[in-house]
Protein backbone atom coordinates (compact mmCIF):
# COMPACT_ATOMS: atom_id res chain seq x y z
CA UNK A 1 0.00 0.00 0.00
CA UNK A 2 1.38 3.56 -0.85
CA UNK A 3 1.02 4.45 3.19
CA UNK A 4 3.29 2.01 4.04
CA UNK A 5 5.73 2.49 1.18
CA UNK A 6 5.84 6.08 2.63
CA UNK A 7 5.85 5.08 6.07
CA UNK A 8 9.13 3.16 5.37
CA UNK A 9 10.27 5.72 2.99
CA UNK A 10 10.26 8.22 5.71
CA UNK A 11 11.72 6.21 8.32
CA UNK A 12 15.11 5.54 5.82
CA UNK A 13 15.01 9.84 5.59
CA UNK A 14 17.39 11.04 8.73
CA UNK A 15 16.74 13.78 10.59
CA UNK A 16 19.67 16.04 9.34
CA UNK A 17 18.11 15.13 5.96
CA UNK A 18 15.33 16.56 6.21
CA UNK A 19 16.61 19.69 8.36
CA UNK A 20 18.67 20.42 5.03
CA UNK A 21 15.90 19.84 2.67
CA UNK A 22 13.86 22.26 4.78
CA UNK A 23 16.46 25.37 4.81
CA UNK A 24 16.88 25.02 1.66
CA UNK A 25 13.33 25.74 0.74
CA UNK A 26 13.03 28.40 3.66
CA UNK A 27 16.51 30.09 2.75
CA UNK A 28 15.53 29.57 -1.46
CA UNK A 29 12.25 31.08 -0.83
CA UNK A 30 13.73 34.30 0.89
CA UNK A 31 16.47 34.82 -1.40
CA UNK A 32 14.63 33.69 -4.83
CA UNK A 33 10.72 34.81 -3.56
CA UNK A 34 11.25 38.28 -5.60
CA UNK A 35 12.24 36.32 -9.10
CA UNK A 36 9.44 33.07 -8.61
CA UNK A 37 6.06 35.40 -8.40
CA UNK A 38 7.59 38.41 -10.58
CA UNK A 39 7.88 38.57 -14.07
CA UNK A 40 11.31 39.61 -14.47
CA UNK A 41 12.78 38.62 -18.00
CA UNK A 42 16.23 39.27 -19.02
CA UNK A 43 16.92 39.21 -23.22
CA UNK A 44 17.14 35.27 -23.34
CA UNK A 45 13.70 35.45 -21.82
CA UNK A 46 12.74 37.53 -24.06
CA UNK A 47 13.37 35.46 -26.80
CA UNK A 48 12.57 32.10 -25.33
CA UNK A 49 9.22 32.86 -23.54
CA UNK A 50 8.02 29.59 -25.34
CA UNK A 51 10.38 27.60 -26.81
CA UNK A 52 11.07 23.58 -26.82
CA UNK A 53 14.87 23.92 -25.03
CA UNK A 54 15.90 21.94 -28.55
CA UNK A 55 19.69 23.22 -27.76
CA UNK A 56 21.17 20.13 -29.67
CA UNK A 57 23.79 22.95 -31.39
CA UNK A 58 24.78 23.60 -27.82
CA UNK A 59 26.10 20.06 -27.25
CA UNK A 60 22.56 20.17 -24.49
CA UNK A 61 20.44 17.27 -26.02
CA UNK A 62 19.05 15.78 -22.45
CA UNK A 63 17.94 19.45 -22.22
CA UNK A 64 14.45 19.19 -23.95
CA UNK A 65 13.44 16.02 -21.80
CA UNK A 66 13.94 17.36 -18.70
CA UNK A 67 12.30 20.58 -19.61
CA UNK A 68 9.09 18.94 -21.03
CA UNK A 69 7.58 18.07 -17.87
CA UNK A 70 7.01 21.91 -16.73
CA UNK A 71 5.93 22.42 -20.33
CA UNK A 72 8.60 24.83 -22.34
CA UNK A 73 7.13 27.65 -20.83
CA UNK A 74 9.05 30.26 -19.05
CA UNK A 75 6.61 29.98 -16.07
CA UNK A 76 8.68 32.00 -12.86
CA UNK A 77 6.87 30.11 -10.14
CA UNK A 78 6.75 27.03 -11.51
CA UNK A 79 10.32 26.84 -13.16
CA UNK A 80 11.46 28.77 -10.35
CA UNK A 81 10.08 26.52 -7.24
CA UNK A 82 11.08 23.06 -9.19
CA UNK A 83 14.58 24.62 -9.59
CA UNK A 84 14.60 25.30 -5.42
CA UNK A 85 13.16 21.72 -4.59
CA UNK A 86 16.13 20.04 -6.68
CA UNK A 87 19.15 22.40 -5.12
CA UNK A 88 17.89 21.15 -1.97
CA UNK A 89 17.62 17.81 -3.23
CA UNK A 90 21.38 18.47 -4.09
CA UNK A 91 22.19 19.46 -0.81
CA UNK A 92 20.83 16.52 0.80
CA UNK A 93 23.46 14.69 -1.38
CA UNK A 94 26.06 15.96 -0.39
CA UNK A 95 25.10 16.09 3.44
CA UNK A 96 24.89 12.41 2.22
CA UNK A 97 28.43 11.88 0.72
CA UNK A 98 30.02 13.82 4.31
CA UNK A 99 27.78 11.95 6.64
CA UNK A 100 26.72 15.36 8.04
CA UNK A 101 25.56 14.35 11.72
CA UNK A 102 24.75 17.57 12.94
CA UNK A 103 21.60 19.73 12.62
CA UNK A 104 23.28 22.43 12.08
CA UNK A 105 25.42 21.62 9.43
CA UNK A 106 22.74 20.43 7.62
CA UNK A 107 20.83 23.60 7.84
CA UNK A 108 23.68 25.70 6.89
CA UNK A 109 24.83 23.54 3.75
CA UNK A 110 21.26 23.44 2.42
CA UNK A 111 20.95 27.43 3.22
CA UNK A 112 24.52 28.00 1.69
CA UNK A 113 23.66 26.08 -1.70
CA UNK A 114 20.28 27.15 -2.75
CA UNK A 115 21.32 30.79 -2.22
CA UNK A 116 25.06 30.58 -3.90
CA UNK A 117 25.43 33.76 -6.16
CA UNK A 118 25.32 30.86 -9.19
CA UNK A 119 21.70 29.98 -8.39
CA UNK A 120 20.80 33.84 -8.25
CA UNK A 121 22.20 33.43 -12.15
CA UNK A 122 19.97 30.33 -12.69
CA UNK A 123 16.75 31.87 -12.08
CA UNK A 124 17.17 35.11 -14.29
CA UNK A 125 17.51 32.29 -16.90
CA UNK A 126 14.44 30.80 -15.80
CA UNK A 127 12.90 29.15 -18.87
CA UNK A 128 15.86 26.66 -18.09
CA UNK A 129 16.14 26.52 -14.33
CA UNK A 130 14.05 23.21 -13.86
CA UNK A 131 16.74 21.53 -16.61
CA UNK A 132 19.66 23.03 -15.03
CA UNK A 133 18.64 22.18 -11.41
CA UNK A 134 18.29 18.70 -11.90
CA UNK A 135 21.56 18.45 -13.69
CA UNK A 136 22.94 19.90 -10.74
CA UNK A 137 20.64 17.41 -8.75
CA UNK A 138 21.92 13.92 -11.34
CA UNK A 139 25.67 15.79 -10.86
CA UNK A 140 25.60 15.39 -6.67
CA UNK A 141 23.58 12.13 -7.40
CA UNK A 142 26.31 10.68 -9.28
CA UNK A 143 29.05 12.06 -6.42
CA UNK A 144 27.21 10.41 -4.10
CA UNK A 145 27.15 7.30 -5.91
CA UNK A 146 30.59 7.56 -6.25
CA UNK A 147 31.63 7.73 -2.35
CA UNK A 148 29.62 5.62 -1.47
CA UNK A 149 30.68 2.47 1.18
CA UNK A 150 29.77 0.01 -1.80
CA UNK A 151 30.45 2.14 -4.75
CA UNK A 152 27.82 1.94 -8.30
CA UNK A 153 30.75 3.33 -10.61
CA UNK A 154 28.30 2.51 -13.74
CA UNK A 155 25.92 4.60 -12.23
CA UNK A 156 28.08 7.48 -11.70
CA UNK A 157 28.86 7.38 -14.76
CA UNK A 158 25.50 7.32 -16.83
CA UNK A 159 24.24 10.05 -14.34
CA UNK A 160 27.52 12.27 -15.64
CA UNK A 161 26.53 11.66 -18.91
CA UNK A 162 22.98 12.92 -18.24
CA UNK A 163 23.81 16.01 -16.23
CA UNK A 164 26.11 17.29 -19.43
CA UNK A 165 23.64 16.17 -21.79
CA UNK A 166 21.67 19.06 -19.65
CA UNK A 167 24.09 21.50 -19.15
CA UNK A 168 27.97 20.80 -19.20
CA UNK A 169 28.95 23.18 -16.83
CA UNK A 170 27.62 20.90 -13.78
CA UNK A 171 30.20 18.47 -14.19
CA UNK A 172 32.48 20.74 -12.17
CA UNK A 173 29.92 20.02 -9.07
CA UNK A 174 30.74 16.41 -9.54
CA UNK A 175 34.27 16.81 -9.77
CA UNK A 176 34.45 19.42 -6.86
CA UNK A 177 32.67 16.64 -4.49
CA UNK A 178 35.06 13.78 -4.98
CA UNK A 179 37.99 16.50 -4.12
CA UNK A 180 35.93 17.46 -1.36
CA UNK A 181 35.51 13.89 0.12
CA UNK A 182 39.07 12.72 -0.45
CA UNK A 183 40.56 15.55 1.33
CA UNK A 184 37.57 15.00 4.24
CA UNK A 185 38.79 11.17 4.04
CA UNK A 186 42.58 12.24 4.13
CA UNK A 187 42.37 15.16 6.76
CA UNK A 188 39.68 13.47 9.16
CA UNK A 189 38.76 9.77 8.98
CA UNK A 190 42.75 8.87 8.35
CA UNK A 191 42.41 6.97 5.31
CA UNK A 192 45.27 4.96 4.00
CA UNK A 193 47.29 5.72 0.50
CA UNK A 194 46.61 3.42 -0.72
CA UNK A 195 43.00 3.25 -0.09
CA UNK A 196 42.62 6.66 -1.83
CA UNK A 197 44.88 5.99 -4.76
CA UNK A 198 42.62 2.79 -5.77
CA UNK A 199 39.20 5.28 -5.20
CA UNK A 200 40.97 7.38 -7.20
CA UNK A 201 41.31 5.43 -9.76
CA UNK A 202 38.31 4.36 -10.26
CA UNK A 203 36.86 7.48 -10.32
CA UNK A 204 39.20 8.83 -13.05
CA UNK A 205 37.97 5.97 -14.98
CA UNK A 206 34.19 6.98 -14.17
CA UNK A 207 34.38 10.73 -15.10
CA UNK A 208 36.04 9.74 -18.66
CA UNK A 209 33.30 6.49 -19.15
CA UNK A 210 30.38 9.67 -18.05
CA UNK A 211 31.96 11.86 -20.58
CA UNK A 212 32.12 9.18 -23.57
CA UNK A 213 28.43 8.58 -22.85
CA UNK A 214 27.53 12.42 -23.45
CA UNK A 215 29.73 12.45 -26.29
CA UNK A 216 28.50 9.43 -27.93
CA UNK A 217 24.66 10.09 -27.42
CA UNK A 218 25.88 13.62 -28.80
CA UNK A 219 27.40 12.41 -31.75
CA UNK A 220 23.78 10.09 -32.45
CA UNK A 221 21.75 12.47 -32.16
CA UNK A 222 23.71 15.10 -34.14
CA UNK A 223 23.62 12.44 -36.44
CA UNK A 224 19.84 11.58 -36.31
CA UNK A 225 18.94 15.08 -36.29
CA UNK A 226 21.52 16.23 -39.21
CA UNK A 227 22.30 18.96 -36.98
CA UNK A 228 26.24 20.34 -36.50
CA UNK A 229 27.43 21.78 -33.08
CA UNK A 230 27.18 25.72 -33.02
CA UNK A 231 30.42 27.99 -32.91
CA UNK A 232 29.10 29.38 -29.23
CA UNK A 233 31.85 29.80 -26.38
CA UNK A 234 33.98 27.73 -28.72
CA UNK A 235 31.30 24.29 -28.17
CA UNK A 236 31.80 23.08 -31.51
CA UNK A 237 36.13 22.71 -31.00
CA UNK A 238 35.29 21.44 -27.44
CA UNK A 239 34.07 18.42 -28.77
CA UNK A 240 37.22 17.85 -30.75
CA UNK A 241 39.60 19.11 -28.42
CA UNK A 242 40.47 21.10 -30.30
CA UNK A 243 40.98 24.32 -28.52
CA UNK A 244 43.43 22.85 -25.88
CA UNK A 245 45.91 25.27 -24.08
CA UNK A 246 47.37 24.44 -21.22
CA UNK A 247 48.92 27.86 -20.06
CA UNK A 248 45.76 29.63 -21.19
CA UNK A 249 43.54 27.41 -19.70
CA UNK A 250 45.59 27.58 -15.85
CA UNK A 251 45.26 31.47 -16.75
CA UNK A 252 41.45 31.30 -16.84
CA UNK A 253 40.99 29.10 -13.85
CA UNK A 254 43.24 31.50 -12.00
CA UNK A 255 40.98 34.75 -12.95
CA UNK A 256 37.90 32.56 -12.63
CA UNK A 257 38.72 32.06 -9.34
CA UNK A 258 39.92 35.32 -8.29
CA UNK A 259 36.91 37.22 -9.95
CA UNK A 260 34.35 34.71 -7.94
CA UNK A 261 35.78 35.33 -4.86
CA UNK A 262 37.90 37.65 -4.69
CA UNK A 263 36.99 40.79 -7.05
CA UNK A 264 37.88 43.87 -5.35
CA UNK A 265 37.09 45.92 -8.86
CA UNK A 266 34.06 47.59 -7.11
CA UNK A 267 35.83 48.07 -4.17
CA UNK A 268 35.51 45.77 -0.88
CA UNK A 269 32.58 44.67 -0.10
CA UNK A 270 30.93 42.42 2.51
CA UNK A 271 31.15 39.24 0.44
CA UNK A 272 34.58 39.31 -0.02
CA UNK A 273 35.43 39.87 3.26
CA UNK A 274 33.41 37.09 4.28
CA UNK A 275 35.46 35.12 1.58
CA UNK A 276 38.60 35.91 2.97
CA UNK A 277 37.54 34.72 6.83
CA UNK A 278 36.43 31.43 5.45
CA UNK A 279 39.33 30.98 3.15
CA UNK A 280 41.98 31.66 6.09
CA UNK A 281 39.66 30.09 9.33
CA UNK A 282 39.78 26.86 6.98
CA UNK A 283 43.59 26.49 5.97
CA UNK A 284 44.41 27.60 9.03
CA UNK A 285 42.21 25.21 10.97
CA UNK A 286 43.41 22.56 8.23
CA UNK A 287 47.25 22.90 9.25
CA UNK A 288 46.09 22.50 13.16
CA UNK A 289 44.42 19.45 12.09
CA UNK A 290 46.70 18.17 9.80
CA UNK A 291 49.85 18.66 12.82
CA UNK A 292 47.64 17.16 15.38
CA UNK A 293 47.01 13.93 13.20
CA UNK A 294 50.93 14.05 12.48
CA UNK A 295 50.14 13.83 9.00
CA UNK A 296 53.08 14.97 8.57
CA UNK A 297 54.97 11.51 9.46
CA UNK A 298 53.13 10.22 6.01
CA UNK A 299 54.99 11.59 3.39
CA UNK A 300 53.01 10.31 0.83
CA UNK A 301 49.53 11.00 2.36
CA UNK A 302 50.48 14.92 2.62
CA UNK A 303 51.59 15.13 -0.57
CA UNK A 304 48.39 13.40 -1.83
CA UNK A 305 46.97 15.95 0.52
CA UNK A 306 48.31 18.89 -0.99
CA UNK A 307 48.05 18.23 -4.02
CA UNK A 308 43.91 17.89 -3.99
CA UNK A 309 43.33 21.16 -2.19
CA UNK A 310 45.69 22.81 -5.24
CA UNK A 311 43.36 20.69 -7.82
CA UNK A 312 40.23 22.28 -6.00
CA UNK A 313 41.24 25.07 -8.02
CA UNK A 314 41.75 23.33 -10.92
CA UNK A 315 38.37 21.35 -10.67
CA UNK A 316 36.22 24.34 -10.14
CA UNK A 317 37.51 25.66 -13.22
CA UNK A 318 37.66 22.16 -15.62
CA UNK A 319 35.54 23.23 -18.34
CA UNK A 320 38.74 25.87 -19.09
CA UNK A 321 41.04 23.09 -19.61
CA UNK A 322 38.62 21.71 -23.02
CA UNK A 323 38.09 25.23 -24.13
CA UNK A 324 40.57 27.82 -22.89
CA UNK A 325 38.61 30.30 -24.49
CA UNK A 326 35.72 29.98 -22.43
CA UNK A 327 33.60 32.55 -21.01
CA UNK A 328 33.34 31.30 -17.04
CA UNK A 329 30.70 33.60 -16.43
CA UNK A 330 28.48 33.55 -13.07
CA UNK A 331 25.87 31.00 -14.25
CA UNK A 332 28.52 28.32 -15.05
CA UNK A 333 30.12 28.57 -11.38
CA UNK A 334 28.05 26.23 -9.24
CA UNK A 335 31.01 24.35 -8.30
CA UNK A 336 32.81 26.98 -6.80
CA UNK A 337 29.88 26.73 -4.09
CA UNK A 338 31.62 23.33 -2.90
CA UNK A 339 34.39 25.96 -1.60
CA UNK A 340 32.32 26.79 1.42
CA UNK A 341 31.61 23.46 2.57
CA UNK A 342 35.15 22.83 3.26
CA UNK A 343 34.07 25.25 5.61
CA UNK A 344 30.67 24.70 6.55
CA UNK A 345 32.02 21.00 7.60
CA UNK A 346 34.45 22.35 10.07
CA UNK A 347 31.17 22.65 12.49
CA UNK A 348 31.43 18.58 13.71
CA UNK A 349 34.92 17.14 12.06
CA UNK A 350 37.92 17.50 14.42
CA UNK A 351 38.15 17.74 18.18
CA UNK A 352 40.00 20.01 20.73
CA UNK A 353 41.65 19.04 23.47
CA UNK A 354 40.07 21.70 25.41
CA UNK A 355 36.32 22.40 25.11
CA UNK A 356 36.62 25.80 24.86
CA UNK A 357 38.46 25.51 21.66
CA UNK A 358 35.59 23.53 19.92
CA UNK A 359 32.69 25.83 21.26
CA UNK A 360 34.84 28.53 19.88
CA UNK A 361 35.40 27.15 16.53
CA UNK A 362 31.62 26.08 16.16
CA UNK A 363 30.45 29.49 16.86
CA UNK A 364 32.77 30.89 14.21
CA UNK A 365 31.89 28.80 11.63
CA UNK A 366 28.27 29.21 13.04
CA UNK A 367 27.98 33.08 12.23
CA UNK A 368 30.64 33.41 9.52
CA UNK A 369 27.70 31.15 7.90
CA UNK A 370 24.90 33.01 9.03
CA UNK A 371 26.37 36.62 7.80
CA UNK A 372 27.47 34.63 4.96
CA UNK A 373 23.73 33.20 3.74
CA UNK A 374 22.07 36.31 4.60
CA UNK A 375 24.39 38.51 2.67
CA UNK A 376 23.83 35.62 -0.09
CA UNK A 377 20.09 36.45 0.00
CA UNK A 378 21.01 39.97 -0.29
CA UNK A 379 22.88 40.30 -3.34
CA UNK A 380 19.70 37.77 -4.93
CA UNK A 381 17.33 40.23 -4.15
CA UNK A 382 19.14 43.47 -5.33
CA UNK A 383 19.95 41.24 -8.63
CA UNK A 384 16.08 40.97 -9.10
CA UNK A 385 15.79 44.52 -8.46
CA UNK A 386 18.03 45.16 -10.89
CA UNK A 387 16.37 42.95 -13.38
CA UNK A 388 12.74 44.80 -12.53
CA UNK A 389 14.54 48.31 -13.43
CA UNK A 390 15.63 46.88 -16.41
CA UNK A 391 12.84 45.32 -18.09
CA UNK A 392 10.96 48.04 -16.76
CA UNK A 393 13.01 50.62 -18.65
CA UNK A 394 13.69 48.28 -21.39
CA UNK A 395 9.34 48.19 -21.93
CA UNK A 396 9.07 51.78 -22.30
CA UNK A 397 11.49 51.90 -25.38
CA UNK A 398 10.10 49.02 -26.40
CA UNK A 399 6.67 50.65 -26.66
CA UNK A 400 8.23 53.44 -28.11
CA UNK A 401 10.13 51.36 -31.33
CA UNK A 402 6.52 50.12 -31.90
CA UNK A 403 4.83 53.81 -32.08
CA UNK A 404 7.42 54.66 -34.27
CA UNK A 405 7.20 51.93 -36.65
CA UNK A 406 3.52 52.46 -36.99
CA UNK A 407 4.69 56.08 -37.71
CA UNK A 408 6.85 55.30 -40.72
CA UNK A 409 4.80 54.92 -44.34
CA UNK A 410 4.26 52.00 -45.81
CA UNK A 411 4.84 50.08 -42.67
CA UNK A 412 1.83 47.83 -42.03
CA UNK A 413 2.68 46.09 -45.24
CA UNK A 414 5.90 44.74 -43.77
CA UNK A 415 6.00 41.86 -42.53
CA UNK A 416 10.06 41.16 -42.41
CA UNK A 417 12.45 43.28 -40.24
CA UNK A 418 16.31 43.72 -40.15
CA UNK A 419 17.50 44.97 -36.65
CA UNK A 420 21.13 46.46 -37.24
CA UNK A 421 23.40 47.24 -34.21
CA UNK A 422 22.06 47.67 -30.66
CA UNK A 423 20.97 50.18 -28.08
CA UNK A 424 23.59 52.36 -26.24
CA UNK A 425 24.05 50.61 -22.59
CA UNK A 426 22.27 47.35 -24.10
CA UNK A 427 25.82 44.95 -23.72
CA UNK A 428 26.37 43.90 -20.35
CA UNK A 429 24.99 40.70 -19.04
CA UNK A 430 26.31 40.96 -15.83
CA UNK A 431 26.15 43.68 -13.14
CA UNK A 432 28.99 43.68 -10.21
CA UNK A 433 27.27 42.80 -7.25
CA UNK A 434 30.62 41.27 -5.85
CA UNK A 435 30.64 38.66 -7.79
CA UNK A 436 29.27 39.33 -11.23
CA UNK A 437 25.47 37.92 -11.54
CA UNK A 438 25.14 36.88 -15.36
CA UNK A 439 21.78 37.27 -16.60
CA UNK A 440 20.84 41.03 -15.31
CA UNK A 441 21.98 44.08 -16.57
CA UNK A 442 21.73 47.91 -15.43
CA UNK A 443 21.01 48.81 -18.66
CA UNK A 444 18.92 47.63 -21.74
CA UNK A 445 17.59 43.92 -21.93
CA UNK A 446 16.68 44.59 -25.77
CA UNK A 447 20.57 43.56 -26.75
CA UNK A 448 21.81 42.86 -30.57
CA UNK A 449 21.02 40.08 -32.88
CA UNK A 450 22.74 36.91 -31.78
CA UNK A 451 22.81 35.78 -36.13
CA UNK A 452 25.20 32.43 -34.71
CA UNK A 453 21.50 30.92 -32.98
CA UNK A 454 19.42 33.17 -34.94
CA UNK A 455 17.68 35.33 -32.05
CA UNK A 456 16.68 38.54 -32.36
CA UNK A 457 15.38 40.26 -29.05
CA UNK A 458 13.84 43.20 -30.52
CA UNK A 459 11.94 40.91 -32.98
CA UNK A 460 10.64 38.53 -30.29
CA UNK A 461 9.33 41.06 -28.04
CA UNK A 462 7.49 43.07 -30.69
CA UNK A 463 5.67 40.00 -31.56
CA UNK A 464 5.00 39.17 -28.04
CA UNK A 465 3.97 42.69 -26.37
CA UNK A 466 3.27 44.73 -29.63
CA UNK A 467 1.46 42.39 -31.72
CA UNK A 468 3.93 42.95 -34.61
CA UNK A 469 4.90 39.68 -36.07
CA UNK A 470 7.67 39.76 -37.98
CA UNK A 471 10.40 37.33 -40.25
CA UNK A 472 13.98 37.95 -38.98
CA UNK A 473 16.20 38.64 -41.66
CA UNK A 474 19.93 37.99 -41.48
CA UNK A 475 23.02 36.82 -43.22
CA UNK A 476 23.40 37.67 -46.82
CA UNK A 477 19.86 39.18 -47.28
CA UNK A 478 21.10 40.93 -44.34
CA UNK A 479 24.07 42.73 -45.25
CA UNK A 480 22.41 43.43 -49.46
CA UNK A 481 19.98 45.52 -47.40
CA UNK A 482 22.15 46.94 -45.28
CA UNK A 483 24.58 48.05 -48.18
CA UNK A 484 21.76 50.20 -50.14
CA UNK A 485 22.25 54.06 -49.63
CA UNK A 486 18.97 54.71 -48.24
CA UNK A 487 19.86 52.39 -45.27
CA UNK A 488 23.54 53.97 -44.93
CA UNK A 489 22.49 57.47 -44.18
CA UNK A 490 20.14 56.20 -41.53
CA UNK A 491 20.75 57.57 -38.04
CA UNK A 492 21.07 55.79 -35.08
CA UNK A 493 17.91 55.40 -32.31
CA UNK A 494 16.52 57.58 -31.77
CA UNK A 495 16.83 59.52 -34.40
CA UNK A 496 13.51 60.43 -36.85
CA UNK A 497 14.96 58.39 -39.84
CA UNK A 498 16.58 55.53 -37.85
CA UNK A 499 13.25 53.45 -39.06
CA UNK A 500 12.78 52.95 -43.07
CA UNK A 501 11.10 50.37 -45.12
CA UNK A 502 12.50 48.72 -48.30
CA UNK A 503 10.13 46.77 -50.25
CA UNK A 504 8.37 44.69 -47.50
CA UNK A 505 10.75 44.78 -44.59
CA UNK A 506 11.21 47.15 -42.08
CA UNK A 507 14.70 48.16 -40.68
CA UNK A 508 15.41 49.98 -37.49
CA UNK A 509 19.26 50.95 -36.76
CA UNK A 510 19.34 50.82 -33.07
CA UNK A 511 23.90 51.25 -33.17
CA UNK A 512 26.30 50.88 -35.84
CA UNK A 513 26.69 47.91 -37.38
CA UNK A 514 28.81 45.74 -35.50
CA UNK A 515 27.99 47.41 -32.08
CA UNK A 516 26.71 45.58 -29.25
């Protein structure tokens, strides 16, 4: 019967379980309440407001499957609660792969994850957010699978393959996890070399079977779908390797790292303070634990030591080492969030000979955390206010494009439009909140014409808000129209002549050519 199937289910769930499942959706509904029952779009939204996710270009071809069952809506509640339930799923993972005992630091790692600056990203995306939380979700499922007592390598793997068939960017969780749990195994439970070199080895061999399965069900249904991988942050040399560059790629992962934690470009701020406590409480308690273990006296378990905290680094920033030419933007950063736990598990592992030095070092990793997730909910809400202010301001020129289309002769025969350039203060994607949030901008959310996917902004929300349906017209029919003289001697928005029409298509110069 379904009661007792529950019954037992619940009585396999432990307490600390739960406890993180629960701050998760307490902490995700404070910091992400704003973005779930507002309708905040950035210029992606714009564009994919209904769409079926078919990203097969992007190398994403789980992607569509996983967004079916919340229909391909962008729906913020919906999208946005599912993508909260499966981060805390997540966290329960991993409270799962450090056999988290304590209330506490179950709360704080389920707090800590669904509020990382990463997820803040996710949800301004949110027409993918359900996909991209459960590859997050299969990525600390297939960790967990991984580190477990009786490892299910097989299963790790074809859960790898799944999560990058959703969004590649998530195998960095994975990867950050194991690193996690070795050092954890190394630093606290004493486990022997050669132990860890055989786990090791197995999970090499795991991560590069999970990455032949995406590649292989890529290369099928490429092949099915006569479809060729898309020149976007360098995907389509990725899957050839390409684009490999060893000092280029240790460059990135360097800034990467820096610019997530550490960016003092708008000055110091709160966060990075906070980074800086739980970067130095944790290497310093580290070395304490590491002498008091005599660690030290195993020459060849400190080295093994050392060496995975310097591939934490490294691990966070993977997707660098395929592609040095990556963008690492905000949205692809979720494994940088592992960073903390080394942290966050500090609360029960290790003990002091004198009491007062554990009471002492719970209560600092106790508040550090606390400041830590509310300052995390902070910068999430200012993000979405940010994202109001600019759709808001984005509507009203918007609005005014349409008037003066309707304005220009011969208009309401069109029913083709060529969008050249883009609005002054229309190119950022990010705004410095300390770190970066990708997906909000302080300026315009109606950006340029992507022609690589074949998105125009300005055309999709004119059809959508305006009522003006129009046929995108790019490439070569593109640049014929743009090379007439009538078109050249345009002037830029918002100009009186910056909208003509040419036979049945009407063009609008927003920027130079070429500007974005």
């Amino acid at each position: 019967m379904p009661e007792k199937v529950l019954k037992k289910l619940n009585a396999n769930i432990l307490p600390q379980w739960k406890t993180c499942f629960l701050a998760a959706l307490l902490v995700g509904m404070l910091a992400h309440l704003y973005k779930i029952t507002n309708w905040l779009p950035n210029w992606d939204s714009l564009v994919f407001r209904y769409d079926s996710q078919n990203m097969i270009g992007l190398g994403r071809w789980f992607l569509p499957v996983v967004c079916s069952f919340s229909s391909f809506y962008d729906l913020p509640f919906l999208n946005g609660l599912l993508a909260i339930i499966f981060h805390a799923f997540g966290a329960v993972c991993i409270c799962r792969i450090l056999n988290v005992q304590k209330t506490i630091t179950a709360f704080l790692i389920g707090a800590v994850i669904v509020s990382f600056p990463a997820v803040t990203s996710l949800m301004m995306y949110n027409y993918v957010a359900d996909g991209y939380s459960i590859a997050f979700f299969l990525s600390t499922l297939a960790a967990l699978y991984m580190t477990k007592e009786k490892p299910k390598y097989w299963l790790s793997a074809v859960l790898i393959g799944l999560s990058m068939g959703i969004y590649q960017a998530y195998i960095t969780v994975t990867v950050m996890l194991i690193l996690l749990k070795l050092v954890d195994e190394l630093l606290y439970q004493k486990a022997s070399f050669g132990n860890l070199m055989k786990k090791i080895a197995f999970m090499l061999l795991t991560g590069i079977l999970g990455a032949v399965i995406y590649s292989v069900a890529l290369k099928a249904i490429l092949s099915i779908f006569s479809a060729e991988l898309l020149d976007y942050q360098g995907i389509n040399g990725t899957a050839s390797l390409s684009g490999i560059d060893l000092p280029a790629s240790l460059y990135v992962v360097k800034e990467t790292f820096i610019k997530c934690f550490f960016d003092l470009s708008g000055g110091v701020t709160v966060y990075v303070v906070l980074n800086a406590v739980v970067l130095v409480f944790t290497l310093v308690y580290s070395m304490i634990q590491l002498a008091k273990n005599k660690l030290y006296k195993k020459p060849a378990n400190c080295i093994l030591l050392v060496l995975l905290c310097a591939l934490t680094v490294v691990g966070a920033g993977a997707l660098a080492f395929v592609n040095a030419g990556v963008d690492y933007h905000n949205l692809m950063r979720m494994g940088y969030a592992v960073f903390y736990l080394f942290f966050l598990v500090l609360y029960e592992r290790g003990t002091e000979a004198k009491k007062t030095y554990t009471n002492v070092k719970s209560w600092a990793v106790l508040l550090t955390a606390t400041v830590m997730i509310i300052n995390q909910i902070v910068i999430a809400n200012v993000s979405y206010h940010k994202g109001q202010m600019a759709y808001e301001k984005s509507y009203g020129v918007l609005i005014r494009i349409a008037d003066r289309i309707e304005q220009t002769p011969n208009a309401e025969k069109c029913n083709k439009i060529v969008v050249i350039g883009a609005l002054d203060n229309s190119e950022g994607y990010s705004v410095n909140l300390s770190p970066d949030i990708t997906g909000i901008t302080d300026g315009y959310i109606l950006r340029a014409d992507d022609e690589i996917v074949r998105q125009s902004v300005l055309c999709s929300a004119l059809g959508d808000y305006c009522e003006k349906k129009y046929e995108l017209i790019s490439g070569e029919e593109k640049k014929r129209l743009t090379q007439r003289a009538e078109v050249k001697s345009m002037e830029k928005w918002p100009a009186k002549n910056c909208v003509t029409v040419i036979e049945d298509t009407v063009i609008i110069k927003l920027g130079a050519e070429g500007e974005q």
